[in-house]
Protein backbone atom coordinates (compact mmCIF):
# COMPACT_ATOMS: atom_id res chain seq x y z
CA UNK A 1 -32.42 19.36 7.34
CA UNK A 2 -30.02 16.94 5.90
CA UNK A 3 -31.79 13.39 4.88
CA UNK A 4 -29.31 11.07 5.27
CA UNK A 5 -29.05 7.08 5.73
CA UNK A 6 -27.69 5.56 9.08
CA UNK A 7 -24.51 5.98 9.66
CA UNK A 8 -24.20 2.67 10.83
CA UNK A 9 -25.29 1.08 7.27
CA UNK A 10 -23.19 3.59 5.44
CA UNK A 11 -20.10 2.34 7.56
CA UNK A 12 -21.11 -1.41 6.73
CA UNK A 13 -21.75 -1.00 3.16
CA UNK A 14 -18.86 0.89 2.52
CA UNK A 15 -15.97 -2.12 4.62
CA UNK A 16 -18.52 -4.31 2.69
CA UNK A 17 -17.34 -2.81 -0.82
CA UNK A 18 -13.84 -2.32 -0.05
CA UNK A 19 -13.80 -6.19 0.83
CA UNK A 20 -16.53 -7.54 -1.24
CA UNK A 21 -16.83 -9.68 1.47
CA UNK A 22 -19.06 -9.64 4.63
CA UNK A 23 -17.06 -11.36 6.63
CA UNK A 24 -14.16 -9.32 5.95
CA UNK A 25 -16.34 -6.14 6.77
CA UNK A 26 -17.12 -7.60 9.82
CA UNK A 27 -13.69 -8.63 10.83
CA UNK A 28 -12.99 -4.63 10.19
CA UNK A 29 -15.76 -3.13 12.40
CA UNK A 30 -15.71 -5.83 14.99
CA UNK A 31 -19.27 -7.03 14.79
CA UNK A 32 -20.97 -10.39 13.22
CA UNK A 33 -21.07 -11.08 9.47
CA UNK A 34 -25.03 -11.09 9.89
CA UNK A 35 -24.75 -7.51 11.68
CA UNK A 36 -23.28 -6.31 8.06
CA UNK A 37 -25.89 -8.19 6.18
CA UNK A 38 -28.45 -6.29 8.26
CA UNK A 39 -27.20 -2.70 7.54
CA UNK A 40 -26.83 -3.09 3.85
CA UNK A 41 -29.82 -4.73 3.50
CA UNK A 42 -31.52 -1.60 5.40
CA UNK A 43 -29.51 0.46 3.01
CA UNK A 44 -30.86 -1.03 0.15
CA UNK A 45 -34.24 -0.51 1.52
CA UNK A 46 -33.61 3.18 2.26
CA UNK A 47 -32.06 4.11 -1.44
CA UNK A 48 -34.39 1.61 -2.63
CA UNK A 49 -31.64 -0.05 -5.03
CA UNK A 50 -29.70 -2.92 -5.04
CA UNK A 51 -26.22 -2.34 -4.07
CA UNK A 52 -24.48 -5.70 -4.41
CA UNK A 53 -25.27 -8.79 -7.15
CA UNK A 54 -24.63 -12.26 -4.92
CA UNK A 55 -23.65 -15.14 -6.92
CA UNK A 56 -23.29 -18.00 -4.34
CA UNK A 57 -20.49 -17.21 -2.04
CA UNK A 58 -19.07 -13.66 -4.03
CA UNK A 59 -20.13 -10.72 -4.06
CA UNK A 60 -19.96 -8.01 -6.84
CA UNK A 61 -20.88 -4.24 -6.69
CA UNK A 62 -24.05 -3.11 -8.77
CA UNK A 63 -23.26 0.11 -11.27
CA UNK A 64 -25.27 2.19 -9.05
CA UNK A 65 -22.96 0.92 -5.84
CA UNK A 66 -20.06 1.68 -7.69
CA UNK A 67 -20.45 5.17 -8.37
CA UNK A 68 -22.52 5.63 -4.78
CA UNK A 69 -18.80 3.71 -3.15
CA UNK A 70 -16.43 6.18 -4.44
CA UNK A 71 -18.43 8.96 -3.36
CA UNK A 72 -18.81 7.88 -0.01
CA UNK A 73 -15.65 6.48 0.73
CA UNK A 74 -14.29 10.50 -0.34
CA UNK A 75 -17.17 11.83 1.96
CA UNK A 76 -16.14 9.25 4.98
CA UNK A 77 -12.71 9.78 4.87
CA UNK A 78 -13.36 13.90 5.05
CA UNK A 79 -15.34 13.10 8.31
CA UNK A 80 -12.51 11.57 9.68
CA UNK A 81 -10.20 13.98 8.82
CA UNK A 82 -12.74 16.67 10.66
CA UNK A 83 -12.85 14.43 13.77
CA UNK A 84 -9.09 13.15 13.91
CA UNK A 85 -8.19 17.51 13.91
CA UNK A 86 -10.45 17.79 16.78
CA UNK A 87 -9.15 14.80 18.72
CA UNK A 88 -5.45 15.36 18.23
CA UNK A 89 -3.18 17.20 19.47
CA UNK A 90 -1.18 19.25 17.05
CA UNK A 91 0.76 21.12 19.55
CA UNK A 92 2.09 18.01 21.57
CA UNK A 93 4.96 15.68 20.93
CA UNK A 94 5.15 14.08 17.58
CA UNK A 95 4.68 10.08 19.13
CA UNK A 96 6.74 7.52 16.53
CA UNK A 97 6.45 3.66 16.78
CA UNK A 98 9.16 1.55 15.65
CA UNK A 99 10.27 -1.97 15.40
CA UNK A 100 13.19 -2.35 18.13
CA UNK A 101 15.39 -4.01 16.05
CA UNK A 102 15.24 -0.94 13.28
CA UNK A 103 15.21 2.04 16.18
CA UNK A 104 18.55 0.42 17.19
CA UNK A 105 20.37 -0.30 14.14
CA UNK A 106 19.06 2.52 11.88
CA UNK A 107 16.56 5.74 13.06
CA UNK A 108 18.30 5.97 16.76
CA UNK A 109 22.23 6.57 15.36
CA UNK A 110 20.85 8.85 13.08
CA UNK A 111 18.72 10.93 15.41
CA UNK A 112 21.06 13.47 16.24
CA UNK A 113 21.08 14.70 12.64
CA UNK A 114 17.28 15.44 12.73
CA UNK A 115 17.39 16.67 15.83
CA UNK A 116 20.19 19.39 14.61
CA UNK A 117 17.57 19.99 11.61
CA UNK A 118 14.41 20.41 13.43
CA UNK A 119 15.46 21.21 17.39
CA UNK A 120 11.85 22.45 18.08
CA UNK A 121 10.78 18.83 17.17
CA UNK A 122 9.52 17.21 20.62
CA UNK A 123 10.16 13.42 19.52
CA UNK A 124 8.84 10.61 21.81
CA UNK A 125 9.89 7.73 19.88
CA UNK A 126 8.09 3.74 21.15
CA UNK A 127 9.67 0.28 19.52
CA UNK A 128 7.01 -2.15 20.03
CA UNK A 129 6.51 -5.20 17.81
CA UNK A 130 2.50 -4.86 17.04
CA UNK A 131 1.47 -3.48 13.96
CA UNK A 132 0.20 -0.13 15.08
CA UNK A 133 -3.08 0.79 12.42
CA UNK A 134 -3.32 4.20 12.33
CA UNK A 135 -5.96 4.88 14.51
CA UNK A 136 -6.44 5.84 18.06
CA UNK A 137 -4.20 8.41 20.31
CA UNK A 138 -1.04 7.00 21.22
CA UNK A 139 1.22 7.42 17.99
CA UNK A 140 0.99 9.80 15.26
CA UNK A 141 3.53 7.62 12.88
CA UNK A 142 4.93 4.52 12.73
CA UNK A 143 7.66 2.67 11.36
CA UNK A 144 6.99 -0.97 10.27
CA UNK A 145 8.18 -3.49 7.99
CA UNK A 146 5.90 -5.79 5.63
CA UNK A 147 4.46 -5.17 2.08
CA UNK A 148 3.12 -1.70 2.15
CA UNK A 149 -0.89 -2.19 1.67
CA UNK A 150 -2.52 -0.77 5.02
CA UNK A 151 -5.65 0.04 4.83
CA UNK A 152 -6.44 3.67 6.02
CA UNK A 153 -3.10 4.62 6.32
CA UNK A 154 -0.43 6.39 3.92
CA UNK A 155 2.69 4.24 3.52
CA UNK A 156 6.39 5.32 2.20
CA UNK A 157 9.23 2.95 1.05
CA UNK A 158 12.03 3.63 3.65
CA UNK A 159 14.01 0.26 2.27
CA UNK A 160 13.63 -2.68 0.74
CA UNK A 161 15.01 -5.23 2.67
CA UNK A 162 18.16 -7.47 1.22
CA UNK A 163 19.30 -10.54 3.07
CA UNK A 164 23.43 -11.51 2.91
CA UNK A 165 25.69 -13.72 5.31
CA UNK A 166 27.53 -11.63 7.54
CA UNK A 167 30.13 -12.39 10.53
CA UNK A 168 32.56 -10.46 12.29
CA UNK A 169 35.75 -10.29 10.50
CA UNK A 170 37.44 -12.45 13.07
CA UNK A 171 35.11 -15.05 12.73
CA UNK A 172 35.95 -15.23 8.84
CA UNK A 173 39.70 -16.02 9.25
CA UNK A 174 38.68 -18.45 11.77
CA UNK A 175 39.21 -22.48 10.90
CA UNK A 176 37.55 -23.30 8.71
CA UNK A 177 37.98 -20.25 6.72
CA UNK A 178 34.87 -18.77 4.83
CA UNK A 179 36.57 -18.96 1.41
CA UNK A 180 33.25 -21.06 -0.65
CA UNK A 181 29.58 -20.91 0.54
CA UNK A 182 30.17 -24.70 0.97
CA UNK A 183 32.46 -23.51 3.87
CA UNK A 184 29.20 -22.69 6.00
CA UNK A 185 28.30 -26.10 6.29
CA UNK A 186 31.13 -26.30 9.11
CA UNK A 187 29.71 -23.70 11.04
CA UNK A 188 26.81 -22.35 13.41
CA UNK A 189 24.25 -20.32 11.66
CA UNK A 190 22.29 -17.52 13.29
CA UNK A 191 19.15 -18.09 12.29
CA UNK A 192 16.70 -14.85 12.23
CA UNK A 193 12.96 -14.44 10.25
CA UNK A 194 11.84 -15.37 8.42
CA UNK A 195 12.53 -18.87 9.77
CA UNK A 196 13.13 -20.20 6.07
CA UNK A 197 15.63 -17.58 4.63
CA UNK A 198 19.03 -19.61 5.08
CA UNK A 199 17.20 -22.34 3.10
CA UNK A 200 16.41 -19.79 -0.01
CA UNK A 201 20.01 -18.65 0.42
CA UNK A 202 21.81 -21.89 -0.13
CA UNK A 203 19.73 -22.97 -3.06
CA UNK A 204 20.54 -19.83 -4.17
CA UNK A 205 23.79 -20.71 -3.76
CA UNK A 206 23.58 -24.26 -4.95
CA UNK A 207 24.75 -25.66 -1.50
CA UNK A 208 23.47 -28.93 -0.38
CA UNK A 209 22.92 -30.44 2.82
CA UNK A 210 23.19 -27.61 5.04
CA UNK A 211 21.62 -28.73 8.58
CA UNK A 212 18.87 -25.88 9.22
CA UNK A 213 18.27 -27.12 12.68
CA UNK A 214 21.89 -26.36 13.91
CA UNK A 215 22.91 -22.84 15.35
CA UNK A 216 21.11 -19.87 17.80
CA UNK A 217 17.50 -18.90 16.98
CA UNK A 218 16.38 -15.50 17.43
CA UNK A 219 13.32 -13.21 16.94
CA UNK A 220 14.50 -10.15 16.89
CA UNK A 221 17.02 -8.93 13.93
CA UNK A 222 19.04 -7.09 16.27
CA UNK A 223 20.05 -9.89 18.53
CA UNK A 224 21.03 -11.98 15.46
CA UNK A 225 23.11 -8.92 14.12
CA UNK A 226 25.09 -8.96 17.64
CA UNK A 227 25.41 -12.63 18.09
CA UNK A 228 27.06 -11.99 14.61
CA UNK A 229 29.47 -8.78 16.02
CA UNK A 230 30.30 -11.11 18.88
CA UNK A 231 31.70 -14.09 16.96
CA UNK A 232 28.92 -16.61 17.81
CA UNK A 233 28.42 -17.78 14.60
CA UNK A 234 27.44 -16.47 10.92
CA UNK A 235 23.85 -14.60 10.78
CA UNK A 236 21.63 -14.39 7.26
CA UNK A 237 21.93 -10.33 8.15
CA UNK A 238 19.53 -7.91 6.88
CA UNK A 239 22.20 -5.59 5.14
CA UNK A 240 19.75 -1.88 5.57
CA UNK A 241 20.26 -2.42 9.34
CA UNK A 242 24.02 -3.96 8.99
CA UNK A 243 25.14 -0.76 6.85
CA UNK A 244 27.17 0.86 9.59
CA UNK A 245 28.76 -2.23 11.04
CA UNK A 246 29.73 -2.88 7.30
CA UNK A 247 31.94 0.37 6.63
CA UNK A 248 32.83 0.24 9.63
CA UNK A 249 34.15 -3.29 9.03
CA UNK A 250 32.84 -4.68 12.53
CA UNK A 251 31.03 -7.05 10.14
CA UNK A 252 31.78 -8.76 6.86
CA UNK A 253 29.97 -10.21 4.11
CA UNK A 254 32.05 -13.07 2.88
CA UNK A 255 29.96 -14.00 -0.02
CA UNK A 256 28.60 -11.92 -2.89
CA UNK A 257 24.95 -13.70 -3.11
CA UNK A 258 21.94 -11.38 -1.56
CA UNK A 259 18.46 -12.39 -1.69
CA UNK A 260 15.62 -10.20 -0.93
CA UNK A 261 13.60 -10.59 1.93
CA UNK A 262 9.62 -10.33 1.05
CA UNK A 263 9.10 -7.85 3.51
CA UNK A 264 10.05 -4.46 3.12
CA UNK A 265 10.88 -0.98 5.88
CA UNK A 266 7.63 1.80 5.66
CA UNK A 267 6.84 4.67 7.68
CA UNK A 268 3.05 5.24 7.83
CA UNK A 269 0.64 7.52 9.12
CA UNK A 270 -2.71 8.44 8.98
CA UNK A 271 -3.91 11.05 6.45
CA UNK A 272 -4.53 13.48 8.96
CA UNK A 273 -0.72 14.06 10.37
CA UNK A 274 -0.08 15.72 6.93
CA UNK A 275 -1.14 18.94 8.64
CA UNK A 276 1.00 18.72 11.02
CA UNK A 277 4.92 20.56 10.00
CA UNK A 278 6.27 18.07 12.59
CA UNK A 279 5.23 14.70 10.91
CA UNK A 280 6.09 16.38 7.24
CA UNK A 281 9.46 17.59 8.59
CA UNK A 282 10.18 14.02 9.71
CA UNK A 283 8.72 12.02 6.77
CA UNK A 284 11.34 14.24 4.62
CA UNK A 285 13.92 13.25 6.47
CA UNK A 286 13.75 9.97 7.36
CA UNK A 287 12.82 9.43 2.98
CA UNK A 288 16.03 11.46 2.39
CA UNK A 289 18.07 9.47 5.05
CA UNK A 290 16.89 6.27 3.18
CA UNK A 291 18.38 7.95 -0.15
CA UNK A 292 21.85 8.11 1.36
CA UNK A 293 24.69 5.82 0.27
CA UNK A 294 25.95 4.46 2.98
CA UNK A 295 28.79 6.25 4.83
CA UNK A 296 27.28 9.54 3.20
CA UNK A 297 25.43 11.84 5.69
CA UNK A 298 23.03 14.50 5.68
CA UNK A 299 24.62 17.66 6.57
CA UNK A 300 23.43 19.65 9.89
CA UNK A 301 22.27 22.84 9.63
CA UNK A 302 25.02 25.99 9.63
CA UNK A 303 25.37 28.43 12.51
CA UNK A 304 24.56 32.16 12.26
CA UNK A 305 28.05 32.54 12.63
CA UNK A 306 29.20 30.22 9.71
CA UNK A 307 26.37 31.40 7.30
CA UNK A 308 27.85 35.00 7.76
CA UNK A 309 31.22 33.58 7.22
CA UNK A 310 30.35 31.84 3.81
CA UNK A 311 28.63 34.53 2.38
CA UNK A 312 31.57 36.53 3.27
CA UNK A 313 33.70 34.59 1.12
């Protein structure tokens, strides 16, 4: 018979360690801050060590906890593992969420070419807003933007995220002409988040004055990106969702200055999806998509036919 401590205290402890904070911990397991305090306190009755030195409001790990943390935090994630490969379904559709704005300016265009690749794929792709965590049933992966540290979930650099005026080309020529970044001063700005970008941009480009409250506000980068293609004005365009309209020259970046935005495009997934051929299949290609220049395309896979032919030659 195994002897082991409640699983309950091990779970508190461990959020507890990760956060050295209780009230983090309980934020994470969605119970009180004196809940947590109760289950490492029986833990530390159990073990019969103390597991956490408490000077004032901080909180630091003992040597014993330290060593007992990493252990357990290896042994905790195996459970879950175990019971994520009983809950999920490996033979169903492989369930993506994405932000709207970058299913409709980046992964949807470029569907067909994974979909050539990997036809017994069954996508079901979701563009939702909310952060999606990792856990539960509805998605297997996600793609999100922000700074990459999830906790309990793997995250991969898709693109870093660079921030440029853009306009439609007719827009440019139009009176006055966009010629100096001065020139933007005469005209309405498309503002998209973060709300404080087109300020960082024309200190960048030692502009003055610029009015900040003038022009179309929007909350999606999508909408800002059309408002753009339709002439209404010049957006602060995120330039990994305005590649396309770019070469294709439906859009134009009249001036050379880019800043980066802070947040960044990541597709993550829990630990246990790296089972499943599916999820890997996609991670590759979405990573190797990412890697393209723009205008450059991954090739689709040859027909019987055409393999024959080349090795013919």
């Amino acid at each position: 018979m195994r002897r082991l401590p409640p699983l309950g205290a091990l779970r508190a402890f461990e959020a507890a360690a990760r956060h050295l904070s209780f009230t983090h911990a309980a934020e994470e397991l969605c119970v009180t801050q004196a809940a947590i305090s109760h289950q490492v306190r029986l833990l530390e009755q159990w073990l019969g060590i103390r597991l956490f030195e408490r000077k004032g409001h901080s909180l630091k790990l003992t040597a014993q906890a330290k060593a007992y943390v990493r252990d357990l935090g290896s042994a905790l994630d195996l459970m879950l593992a175990a019971t994520e490969r009983v809950r999920r379904r490996t033979d169903g559709p492989l369930r993506i969420t994405v932000l709207p704005s970058f299913a409709s300016r980046w992964l949807v265009p470029r569907l067909g070419r994974f979909l050539a690749l990997h036809p017994e794929v069954d996508l079901r792709l979701t563009s939702s807003f909310s952060l999606w965590d990792g856990s539960g049933d509805n998605f297997d992966m996600g793609i999100r933007s922000g700074l990459g540290r999830w906790p309990g979930v793997k995250s991969d650099l898709i693109a870093r995220e660079t921030l440029s005026p853009l306009c439609s080309p007719a827009f440019a020529r139009s009176a006055p002409p966009l010629k100096h970044p001065a020139d933007l001063l005469g005209v309405r700005l498309l503002h998209d988040e973060p709300k404080a970008a087109w300020r960082v941009w024309f200190e960048h480009a030692g502009v003055v004055g610029a009015d900040l409250d003038y022009g179309l506000k929007f909350d999606d980068a999508s909408f800002v990106l059309q408002a753009a293609l339709d002439g209404q004005g010049v957006a602060l365009g995120r330039l990994t969702l305005a590649a396309s309209d770019l070469q294709a020259g439906r859009l134009v970046q009249p001036f050379d200055i880019v800043i980066p935005n802070d947040y960044s495009y990541w597709l993550v997934y829990p630990r246990t999806v790296t089972d499943r051929a599916d999820a890997m299949a996609f991670r590759s290609w979405v990573l190797a998509e990412a890697r393209m220049p723009a205008g450059v395309t991954t090739s689709a896979p040859m027909s019987s036919e055409a393999r024959t032919a080349d090795a013919a030659c």
